[in-house]
C-alpha atoms as a PDB file:
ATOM      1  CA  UNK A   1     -15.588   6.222  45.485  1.00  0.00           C
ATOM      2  CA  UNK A   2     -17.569   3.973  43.533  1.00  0.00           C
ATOM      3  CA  UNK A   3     -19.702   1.062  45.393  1.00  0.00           C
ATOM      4  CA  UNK A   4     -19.161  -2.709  43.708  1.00  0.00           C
ATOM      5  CA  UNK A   5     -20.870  -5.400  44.430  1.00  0.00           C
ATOM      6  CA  UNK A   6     -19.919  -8.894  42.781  1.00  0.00           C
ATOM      7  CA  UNK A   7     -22.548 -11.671  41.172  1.00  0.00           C
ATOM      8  CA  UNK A   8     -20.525 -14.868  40.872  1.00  0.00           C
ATOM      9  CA  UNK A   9     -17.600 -13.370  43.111  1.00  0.00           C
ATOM     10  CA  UNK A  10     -16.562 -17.041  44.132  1.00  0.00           C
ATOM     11  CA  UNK A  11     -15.741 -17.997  40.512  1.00  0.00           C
ATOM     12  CA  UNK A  12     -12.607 -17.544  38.616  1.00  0.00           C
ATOM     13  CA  UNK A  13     -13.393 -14.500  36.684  1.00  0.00           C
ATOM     14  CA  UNK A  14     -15.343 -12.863  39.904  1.00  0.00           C
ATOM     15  CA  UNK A  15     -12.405 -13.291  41.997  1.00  0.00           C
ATOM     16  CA  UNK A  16     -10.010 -11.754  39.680  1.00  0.00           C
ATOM     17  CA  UNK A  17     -12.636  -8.684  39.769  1.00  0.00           C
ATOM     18  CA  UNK A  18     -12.600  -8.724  43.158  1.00  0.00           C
ATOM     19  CA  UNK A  19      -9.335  -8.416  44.027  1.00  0.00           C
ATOM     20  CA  UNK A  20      -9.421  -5.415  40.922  1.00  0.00           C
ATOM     21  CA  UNK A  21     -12.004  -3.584  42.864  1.00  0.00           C
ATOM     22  CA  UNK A  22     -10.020  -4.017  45.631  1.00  0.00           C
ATOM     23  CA  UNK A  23      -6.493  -2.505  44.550  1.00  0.00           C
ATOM     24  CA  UNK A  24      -7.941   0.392  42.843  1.00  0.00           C
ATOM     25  CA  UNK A  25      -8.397   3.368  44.518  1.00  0.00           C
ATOM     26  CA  UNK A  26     -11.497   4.705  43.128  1.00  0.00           C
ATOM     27  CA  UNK A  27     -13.511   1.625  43.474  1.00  0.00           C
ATOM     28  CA  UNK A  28     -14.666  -0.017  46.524  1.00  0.00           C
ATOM     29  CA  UNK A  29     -16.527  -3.977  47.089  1.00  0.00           C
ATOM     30  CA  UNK A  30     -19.329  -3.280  49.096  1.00  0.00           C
ATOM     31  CA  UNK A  31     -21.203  -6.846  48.051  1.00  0.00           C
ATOM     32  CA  UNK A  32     -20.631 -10.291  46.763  1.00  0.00           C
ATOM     33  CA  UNK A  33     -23.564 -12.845  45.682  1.00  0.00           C
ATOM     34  CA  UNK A  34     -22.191 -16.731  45.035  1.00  0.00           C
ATOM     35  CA  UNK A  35     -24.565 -19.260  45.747  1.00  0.00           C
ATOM     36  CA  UNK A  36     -21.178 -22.051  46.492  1.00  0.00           C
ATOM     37  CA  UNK A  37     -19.319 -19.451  48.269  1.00  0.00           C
ATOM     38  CA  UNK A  38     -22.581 -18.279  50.866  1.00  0.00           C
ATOM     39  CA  UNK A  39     -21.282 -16.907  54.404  1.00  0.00           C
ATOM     40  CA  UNK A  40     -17.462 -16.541  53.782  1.00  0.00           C
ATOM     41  CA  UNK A  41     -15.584 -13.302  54.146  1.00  0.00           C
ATOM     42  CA  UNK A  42     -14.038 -12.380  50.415  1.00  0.00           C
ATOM     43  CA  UNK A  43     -11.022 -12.502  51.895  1.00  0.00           C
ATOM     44  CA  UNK A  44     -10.948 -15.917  52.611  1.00  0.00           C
ATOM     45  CA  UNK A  45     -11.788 -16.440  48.684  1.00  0.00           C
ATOM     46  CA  UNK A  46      -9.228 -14.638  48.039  1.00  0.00           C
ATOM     47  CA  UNK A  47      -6.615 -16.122  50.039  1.00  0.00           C
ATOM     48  CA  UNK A  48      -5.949 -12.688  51.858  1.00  0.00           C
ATOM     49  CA  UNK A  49      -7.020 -11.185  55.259  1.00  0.00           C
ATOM     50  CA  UNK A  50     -10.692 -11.131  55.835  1.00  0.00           C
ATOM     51  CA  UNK A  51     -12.582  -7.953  54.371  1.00  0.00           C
ATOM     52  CA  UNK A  52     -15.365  -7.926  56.107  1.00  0.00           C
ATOM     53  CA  UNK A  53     -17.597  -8.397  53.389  1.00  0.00           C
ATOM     54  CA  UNK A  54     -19.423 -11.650  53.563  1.00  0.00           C
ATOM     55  CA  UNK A  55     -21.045 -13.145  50.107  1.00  0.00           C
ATOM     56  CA  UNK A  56     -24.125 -13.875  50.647  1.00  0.00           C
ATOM     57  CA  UNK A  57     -26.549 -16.454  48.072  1.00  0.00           C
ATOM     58  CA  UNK A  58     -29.730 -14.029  48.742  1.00  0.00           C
ATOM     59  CA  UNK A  59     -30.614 -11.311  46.211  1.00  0.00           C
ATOM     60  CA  UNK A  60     -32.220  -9.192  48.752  1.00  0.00           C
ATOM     61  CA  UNK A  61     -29.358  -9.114  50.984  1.00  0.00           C
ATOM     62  CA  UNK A  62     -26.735  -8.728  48.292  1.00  0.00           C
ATOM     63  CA  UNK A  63     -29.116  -5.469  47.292  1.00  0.00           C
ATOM     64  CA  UNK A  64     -29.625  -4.087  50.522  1.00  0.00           C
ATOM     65  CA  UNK A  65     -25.827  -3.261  50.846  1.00  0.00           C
ATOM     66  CA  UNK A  66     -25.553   0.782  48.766  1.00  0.00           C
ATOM     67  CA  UNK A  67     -24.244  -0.026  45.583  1.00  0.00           C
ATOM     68  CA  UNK A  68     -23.323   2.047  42.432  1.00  0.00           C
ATOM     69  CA  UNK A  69     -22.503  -0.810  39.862  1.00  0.00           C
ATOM     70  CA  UNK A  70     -22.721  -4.243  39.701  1.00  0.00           C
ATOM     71  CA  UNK A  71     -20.337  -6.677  37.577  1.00  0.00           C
ATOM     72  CA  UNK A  72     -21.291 -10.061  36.567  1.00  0.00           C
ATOM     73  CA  UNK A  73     -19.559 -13.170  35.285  1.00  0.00           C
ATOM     74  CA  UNK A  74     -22.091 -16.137  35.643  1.00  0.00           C
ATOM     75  CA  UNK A  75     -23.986 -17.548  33.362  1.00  0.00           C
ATOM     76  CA  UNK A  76     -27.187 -16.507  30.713  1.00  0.00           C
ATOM     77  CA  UNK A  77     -29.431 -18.329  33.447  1.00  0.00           C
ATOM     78  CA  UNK A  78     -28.821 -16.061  36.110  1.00  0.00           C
ATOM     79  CA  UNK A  79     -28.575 -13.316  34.619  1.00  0.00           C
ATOM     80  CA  UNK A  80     -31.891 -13.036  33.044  1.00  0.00           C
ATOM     81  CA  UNK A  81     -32.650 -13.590  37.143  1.00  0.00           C
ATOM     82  CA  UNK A  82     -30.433 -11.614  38.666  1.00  0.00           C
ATOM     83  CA  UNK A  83     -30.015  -8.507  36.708  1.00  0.00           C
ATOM     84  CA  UNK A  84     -33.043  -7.278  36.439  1.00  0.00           C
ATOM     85  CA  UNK A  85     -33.634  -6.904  40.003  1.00  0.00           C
ATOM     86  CA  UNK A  86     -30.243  -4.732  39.858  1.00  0.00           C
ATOM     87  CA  UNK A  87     -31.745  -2.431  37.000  1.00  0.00           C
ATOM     88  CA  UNK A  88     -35.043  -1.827  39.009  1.00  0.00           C
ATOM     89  CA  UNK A  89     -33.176  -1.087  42.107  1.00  0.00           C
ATOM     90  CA  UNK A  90     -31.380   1.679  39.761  1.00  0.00           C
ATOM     91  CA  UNK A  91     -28.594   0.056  40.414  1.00  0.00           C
ATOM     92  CA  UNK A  92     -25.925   0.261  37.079  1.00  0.00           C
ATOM     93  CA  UNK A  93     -25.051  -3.562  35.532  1.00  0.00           C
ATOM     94  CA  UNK A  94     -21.506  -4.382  33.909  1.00  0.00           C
ATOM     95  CA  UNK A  95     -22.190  -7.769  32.246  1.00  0.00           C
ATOM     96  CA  UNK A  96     -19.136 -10.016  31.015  1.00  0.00           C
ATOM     97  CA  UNK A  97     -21.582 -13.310  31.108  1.00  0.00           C
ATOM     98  CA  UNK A  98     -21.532 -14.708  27.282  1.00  0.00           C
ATOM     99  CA  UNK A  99     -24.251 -16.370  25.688  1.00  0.00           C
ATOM    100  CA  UNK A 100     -27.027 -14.139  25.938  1.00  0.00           C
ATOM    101  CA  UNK A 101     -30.113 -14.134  23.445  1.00  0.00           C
ATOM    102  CA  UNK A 102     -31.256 -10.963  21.874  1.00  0.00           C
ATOM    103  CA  UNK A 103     -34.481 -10.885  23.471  1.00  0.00           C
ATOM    104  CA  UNK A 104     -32.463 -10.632  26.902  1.00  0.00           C
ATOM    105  CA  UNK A 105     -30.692  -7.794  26.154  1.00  0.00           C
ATOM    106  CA  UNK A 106     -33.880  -6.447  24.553  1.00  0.00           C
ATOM    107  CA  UNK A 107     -35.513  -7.150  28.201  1.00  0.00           C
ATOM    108  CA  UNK A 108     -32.418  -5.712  29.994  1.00  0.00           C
ATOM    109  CA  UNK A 109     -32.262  -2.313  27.214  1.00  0.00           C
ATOM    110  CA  UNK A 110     -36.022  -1.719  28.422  1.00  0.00           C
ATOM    111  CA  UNK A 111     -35.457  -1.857  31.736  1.00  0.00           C
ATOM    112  CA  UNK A 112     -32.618   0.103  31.780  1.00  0.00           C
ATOM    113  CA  UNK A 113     -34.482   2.932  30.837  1.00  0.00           C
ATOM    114  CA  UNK A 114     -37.614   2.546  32.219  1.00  0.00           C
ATOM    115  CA  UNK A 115     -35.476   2.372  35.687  1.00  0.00           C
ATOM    116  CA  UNK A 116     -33.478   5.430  34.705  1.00  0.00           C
ATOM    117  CA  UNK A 117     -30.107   3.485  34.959  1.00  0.00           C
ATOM    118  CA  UNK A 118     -27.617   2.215  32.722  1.00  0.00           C
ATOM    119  CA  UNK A 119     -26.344  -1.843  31.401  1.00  0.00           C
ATOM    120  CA  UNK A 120     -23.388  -2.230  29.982  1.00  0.00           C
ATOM    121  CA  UNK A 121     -22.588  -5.955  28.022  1.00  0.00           C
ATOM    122  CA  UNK A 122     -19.157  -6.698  26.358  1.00  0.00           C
ATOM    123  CA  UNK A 123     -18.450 -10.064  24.669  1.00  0.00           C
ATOM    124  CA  UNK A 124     -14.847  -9.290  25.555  1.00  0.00           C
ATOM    125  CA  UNK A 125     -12.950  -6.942  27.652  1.00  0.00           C
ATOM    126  CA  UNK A 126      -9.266  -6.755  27.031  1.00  0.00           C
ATOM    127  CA  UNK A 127      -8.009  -4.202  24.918  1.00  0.00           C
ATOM    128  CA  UNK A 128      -6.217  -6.396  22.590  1.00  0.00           C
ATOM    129  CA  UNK A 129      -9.662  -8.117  21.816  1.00  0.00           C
ATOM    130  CA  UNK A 130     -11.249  -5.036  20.822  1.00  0.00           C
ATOM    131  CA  UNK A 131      -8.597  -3.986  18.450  1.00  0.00           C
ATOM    132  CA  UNK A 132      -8.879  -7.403  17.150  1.00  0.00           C
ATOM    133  CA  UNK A 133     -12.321  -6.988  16.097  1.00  0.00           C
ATOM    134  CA  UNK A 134     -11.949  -3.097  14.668  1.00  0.00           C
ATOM    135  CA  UNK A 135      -9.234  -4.023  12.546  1.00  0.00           C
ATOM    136  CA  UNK A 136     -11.155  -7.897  11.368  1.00  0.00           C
ATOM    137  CA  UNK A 137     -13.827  -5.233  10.338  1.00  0.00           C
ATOM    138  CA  UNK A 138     -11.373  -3.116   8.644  1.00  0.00           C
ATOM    139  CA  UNK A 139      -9.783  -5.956   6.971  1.00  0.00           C
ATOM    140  CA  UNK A 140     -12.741  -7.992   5.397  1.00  0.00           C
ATOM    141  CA  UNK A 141     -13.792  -4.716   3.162  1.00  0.00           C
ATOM    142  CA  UNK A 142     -11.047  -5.874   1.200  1.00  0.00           C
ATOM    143  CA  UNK A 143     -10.391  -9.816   1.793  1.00  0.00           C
ATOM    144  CA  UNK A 144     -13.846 -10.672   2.317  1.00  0.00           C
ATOM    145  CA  UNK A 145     -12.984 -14.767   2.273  1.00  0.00           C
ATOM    146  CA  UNK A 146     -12.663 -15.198   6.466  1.00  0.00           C
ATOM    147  CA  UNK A 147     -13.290 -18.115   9.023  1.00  0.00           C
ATOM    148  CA  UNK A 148     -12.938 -17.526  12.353  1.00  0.00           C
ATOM    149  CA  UNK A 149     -11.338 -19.620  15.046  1.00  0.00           C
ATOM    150  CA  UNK A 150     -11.995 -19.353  18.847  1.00  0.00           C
ATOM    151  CA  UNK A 151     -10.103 -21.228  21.370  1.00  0.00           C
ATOM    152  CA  UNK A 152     -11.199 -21.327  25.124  1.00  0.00           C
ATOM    153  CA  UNK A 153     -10.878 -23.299  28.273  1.00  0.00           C
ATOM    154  CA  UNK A 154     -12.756 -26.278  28.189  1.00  0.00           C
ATOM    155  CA  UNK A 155     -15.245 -25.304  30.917  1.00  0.00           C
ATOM    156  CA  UNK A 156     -16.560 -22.518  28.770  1.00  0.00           C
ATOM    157  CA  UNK A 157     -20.763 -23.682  28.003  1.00  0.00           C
ATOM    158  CA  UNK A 158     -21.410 -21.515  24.983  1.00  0.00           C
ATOM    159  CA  UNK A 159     -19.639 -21.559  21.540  1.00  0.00           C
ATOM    160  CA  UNK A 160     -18.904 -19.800  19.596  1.00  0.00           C
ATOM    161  CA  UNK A 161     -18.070 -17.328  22.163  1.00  0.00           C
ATOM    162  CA  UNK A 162     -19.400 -13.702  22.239  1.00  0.00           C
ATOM    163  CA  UNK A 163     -16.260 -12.142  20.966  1.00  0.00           C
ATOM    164  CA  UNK A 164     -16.432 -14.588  17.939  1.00  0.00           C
ATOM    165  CA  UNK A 165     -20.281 -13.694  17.344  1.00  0.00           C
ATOM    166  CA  UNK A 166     -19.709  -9.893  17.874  1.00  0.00           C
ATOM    167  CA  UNK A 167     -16.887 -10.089  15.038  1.00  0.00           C
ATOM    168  CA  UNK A 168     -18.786 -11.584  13.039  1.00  0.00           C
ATOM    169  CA  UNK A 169     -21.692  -9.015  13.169  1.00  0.00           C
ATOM    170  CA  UNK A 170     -18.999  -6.479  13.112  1.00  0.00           C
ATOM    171  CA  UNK A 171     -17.734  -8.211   9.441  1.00  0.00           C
ATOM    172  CA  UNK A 172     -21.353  -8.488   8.126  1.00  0.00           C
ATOM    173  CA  UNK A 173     -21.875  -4.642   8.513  1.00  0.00           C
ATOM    174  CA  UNK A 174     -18.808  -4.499   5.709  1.00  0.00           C
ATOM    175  CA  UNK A 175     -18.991  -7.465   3.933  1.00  0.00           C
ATOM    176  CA  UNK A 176     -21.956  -8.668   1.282  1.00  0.00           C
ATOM    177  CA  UNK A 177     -23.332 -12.381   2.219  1.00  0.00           C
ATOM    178  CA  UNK A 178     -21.860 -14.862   0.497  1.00  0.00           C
ATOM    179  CA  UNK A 179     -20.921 -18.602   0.296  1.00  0.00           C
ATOM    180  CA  UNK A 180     -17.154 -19.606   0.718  1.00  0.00           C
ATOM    181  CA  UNK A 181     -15.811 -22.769  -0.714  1.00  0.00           C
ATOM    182  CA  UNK A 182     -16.819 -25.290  -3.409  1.00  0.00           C
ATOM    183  CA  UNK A 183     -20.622 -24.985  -3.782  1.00  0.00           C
ATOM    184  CA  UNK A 184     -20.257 -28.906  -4.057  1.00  0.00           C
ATOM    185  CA  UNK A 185     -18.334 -29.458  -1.137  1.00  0.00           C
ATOM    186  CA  UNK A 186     -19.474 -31.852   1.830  1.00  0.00           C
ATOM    187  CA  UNK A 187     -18.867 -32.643   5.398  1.00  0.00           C
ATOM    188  CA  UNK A 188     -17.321 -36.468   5.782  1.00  0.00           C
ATOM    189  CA  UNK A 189     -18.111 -35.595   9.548  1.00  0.00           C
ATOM    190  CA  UNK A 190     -20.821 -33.302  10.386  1.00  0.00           C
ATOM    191  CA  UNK A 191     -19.734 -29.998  11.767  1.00  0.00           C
ATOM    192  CA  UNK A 192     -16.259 -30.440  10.305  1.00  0.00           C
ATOM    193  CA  UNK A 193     -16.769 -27.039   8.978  1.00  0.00           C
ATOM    194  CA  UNK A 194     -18.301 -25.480  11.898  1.00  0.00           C
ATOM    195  CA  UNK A 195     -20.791 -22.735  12.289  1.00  0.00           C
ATOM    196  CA  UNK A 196     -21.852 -20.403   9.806  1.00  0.00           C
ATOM    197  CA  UNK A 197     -22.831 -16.782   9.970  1.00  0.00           C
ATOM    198  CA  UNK A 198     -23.375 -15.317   6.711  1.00  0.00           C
ATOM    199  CA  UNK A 199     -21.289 -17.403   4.555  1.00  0.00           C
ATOM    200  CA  UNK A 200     -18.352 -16.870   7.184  1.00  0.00           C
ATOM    201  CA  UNK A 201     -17.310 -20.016   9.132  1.00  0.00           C
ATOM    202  CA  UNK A 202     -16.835 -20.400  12.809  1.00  0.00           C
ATOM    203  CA  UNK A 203     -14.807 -22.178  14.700  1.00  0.00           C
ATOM    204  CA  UNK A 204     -14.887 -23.457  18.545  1.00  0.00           C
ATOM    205  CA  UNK A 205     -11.781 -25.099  20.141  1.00  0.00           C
ATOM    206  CA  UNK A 206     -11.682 -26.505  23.998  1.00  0.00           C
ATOM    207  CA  UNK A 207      -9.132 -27.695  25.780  1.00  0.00           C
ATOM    208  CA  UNK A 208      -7.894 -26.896  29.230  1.00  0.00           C
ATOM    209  CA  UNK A 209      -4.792 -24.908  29.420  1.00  0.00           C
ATOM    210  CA  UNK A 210      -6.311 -22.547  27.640  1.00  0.00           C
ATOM    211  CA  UNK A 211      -7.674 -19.160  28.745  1.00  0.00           C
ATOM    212  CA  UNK A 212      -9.413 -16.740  25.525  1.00  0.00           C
ATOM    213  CA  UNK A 213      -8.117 -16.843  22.092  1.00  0.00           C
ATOM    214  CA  UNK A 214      -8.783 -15.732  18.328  1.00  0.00           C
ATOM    215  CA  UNK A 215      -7.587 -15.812  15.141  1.00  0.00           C
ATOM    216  CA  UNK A 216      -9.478 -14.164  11.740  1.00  0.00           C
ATOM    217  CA  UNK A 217      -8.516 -16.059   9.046  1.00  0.00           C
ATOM    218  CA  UNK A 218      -8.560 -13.863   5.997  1.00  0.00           C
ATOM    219  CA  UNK A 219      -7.580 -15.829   2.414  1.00  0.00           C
ATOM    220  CA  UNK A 220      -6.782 -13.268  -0.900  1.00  0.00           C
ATOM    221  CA  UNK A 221      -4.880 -14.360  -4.289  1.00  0.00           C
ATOM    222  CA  UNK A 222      -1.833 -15.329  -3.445  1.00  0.00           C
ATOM    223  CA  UNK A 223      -1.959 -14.235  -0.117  1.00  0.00           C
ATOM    224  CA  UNK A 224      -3.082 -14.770   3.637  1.00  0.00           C
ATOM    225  CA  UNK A 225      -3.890 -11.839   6.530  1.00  0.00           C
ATOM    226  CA  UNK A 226      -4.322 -13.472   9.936  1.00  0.00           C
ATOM    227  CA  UNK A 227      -5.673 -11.402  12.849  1.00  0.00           C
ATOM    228  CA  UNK A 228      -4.976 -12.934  16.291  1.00  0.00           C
ATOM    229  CA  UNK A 229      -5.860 -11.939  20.233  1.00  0.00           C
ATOM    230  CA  UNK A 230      -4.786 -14.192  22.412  1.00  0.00           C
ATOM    231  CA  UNK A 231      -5.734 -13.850  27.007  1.00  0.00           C
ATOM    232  CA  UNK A 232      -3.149 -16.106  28.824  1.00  0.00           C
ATOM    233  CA  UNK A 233      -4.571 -14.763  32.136  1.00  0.00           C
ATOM    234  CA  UNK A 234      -7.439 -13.180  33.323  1.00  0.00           C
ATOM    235  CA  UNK A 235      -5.896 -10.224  34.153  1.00  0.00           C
ATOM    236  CA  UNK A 236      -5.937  -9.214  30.676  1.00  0.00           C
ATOM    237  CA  UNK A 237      -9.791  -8.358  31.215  1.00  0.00           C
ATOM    238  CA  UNK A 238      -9.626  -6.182  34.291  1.00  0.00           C
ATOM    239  CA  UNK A 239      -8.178  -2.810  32.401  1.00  0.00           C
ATOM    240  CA  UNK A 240     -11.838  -3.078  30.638  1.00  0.00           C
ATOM    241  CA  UNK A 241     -13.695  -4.134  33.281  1.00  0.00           C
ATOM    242  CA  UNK A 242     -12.580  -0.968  35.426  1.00  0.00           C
ATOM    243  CA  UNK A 243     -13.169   1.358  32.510  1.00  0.00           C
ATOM    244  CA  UNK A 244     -16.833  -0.015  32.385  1.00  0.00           C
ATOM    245  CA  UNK A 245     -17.073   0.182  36.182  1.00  0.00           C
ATOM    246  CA  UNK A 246     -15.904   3.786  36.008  1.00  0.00           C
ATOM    247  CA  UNK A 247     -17.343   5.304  33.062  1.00  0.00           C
ATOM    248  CA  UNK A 248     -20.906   3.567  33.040  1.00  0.00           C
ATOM    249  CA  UNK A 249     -22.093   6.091  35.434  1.00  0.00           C
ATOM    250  CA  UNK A 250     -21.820   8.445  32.152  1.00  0.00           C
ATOM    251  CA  UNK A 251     -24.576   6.394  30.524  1.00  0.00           C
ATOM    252  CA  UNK A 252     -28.102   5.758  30.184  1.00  0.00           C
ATOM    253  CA  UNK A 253     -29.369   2.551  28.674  1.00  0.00           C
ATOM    254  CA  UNK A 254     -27.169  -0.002  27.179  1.00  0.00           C
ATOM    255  CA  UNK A 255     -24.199   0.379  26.414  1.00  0.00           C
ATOM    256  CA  UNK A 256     -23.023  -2.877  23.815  1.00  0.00           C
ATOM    257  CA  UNK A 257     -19.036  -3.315  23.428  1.00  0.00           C
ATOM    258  CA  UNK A 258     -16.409  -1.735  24.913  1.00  0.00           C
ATOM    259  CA  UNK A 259     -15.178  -0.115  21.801  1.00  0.00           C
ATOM    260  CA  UNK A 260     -17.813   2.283  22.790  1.00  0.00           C
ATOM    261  CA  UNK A 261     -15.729   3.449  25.751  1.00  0.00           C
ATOM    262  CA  UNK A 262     -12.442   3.904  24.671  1.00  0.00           C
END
């Protein structure tokens, strides 16, 4: 039985983990932290009977319960708080929080191993996502004109969102930089072409009614290759987020991408 505890289990994403952790049988929620949701039973977030597990907004008493992994879908900001108090308590970190800088997941990598423990971050964690970027890095060896558009809720903070960034990086490894469009060409509004990463062009889009979504844009002679992913629920993410809860244990260090688990 694995022991789960929950940073950010009042939020929309930590609920749906909760009740995850919850219905699988190898997996049980030991600990929730949620500064809005401090003193009430899980269950009563969840709408169900009460659990006896009461989410608390103190680090130190989140920690003192025994846990094996911890999942987290909050923001950069408390992360770079939060989870390294988790690493140093040996504790194992699944991270779905977007946004975060290199040099945090430099910090996080160190501590990882210094603490003998294992973090594992993943820009996106349905399935369909990660075949989405595989075969956008397949495709751009030979179509190498792409933009990329990413469409999310509109209460998402970053842009462009991890998955977009990680396909990108994923691209650059087989693609040579280079600059798409007319070298004379001009925006009538600025940003109208949005973000660039290596001559590729990025895309955000939010609007409410929307959950995750993707499209690669690849453009050839005469032709057009579009790959698209596309989340209506958050229960598209939980397959992954069990697989990293499960198989992290395996690990040591960080682990970057859930391709590298399946």
């Amino acid at each position: 039985m694995i022991k789960v505890g929950i940073i950010g289990a009042g939020g929309k994403m930590g609920k749906e983990v909760a009740r995850t952790i919850l219905n699988d049988p190898e997996t049980k929620l030991c600990a929730a932290l949620d500064i809005s949701a401090h003193g009430i039973d899980v269950g009563k977030l969840l709408e169900m009977p009460e659990l006896g597990v009461i989410a608390t907004s103190s680090m130190d008493e989140f920690l003192a319960n025994e846990l094996d992994v911890v999942v987290d879908f909050t923001r950069a900001e408390a992360v770079k708080t939060n989870i390294p108090k988790v690493l140093q308590k040996r504790v194992r970190a699944v991270i779905g929080t977007t946004g975060l800088d290199q040099e945090l997941v430099s910090s996080l990598e160190k501590l990882a191993v210094e603490n003998d423990t294992a973090v594992f971050i993943a820009p996106n964690f349905a399935i369909g996502g990660v075949l989405m970027m595989k075969f956008a890095k397949e495709a751009v060896k030979y179509l190498p004109d792409v933009e990329v558009i990413e469409l999310h809720h509109d209460k998402k903070v970053d842009a462009p969102s991890g998955t977009a960034v990680k396909t990108l990086e994923d691209m650059a490894e087989n693609r040579e930089p280079k600059r798409q469009g007319m070298a004379d060409e001009y925006e009538k509004i600025p940003g109208a072409r949005g973000g660039e990463y290596q001559g590729m062009h990025v895309h955000s889009v939010r609007l409410p009614g929307m959950v995750a979504h993707q499209e690669v844009i690849f453009g050839g002679l005469g032709q057009i290759l579009t790959i698209r992913h596309d989340s209506f629920s958050r229960e598209s993410f939980m397959p992954g987020v069990l697989i990293a809860v499960k198989r992290i244990g395996e690990y040591k260090g960080l682990v970057y991408g859930l391709d590298k688990l399946l």
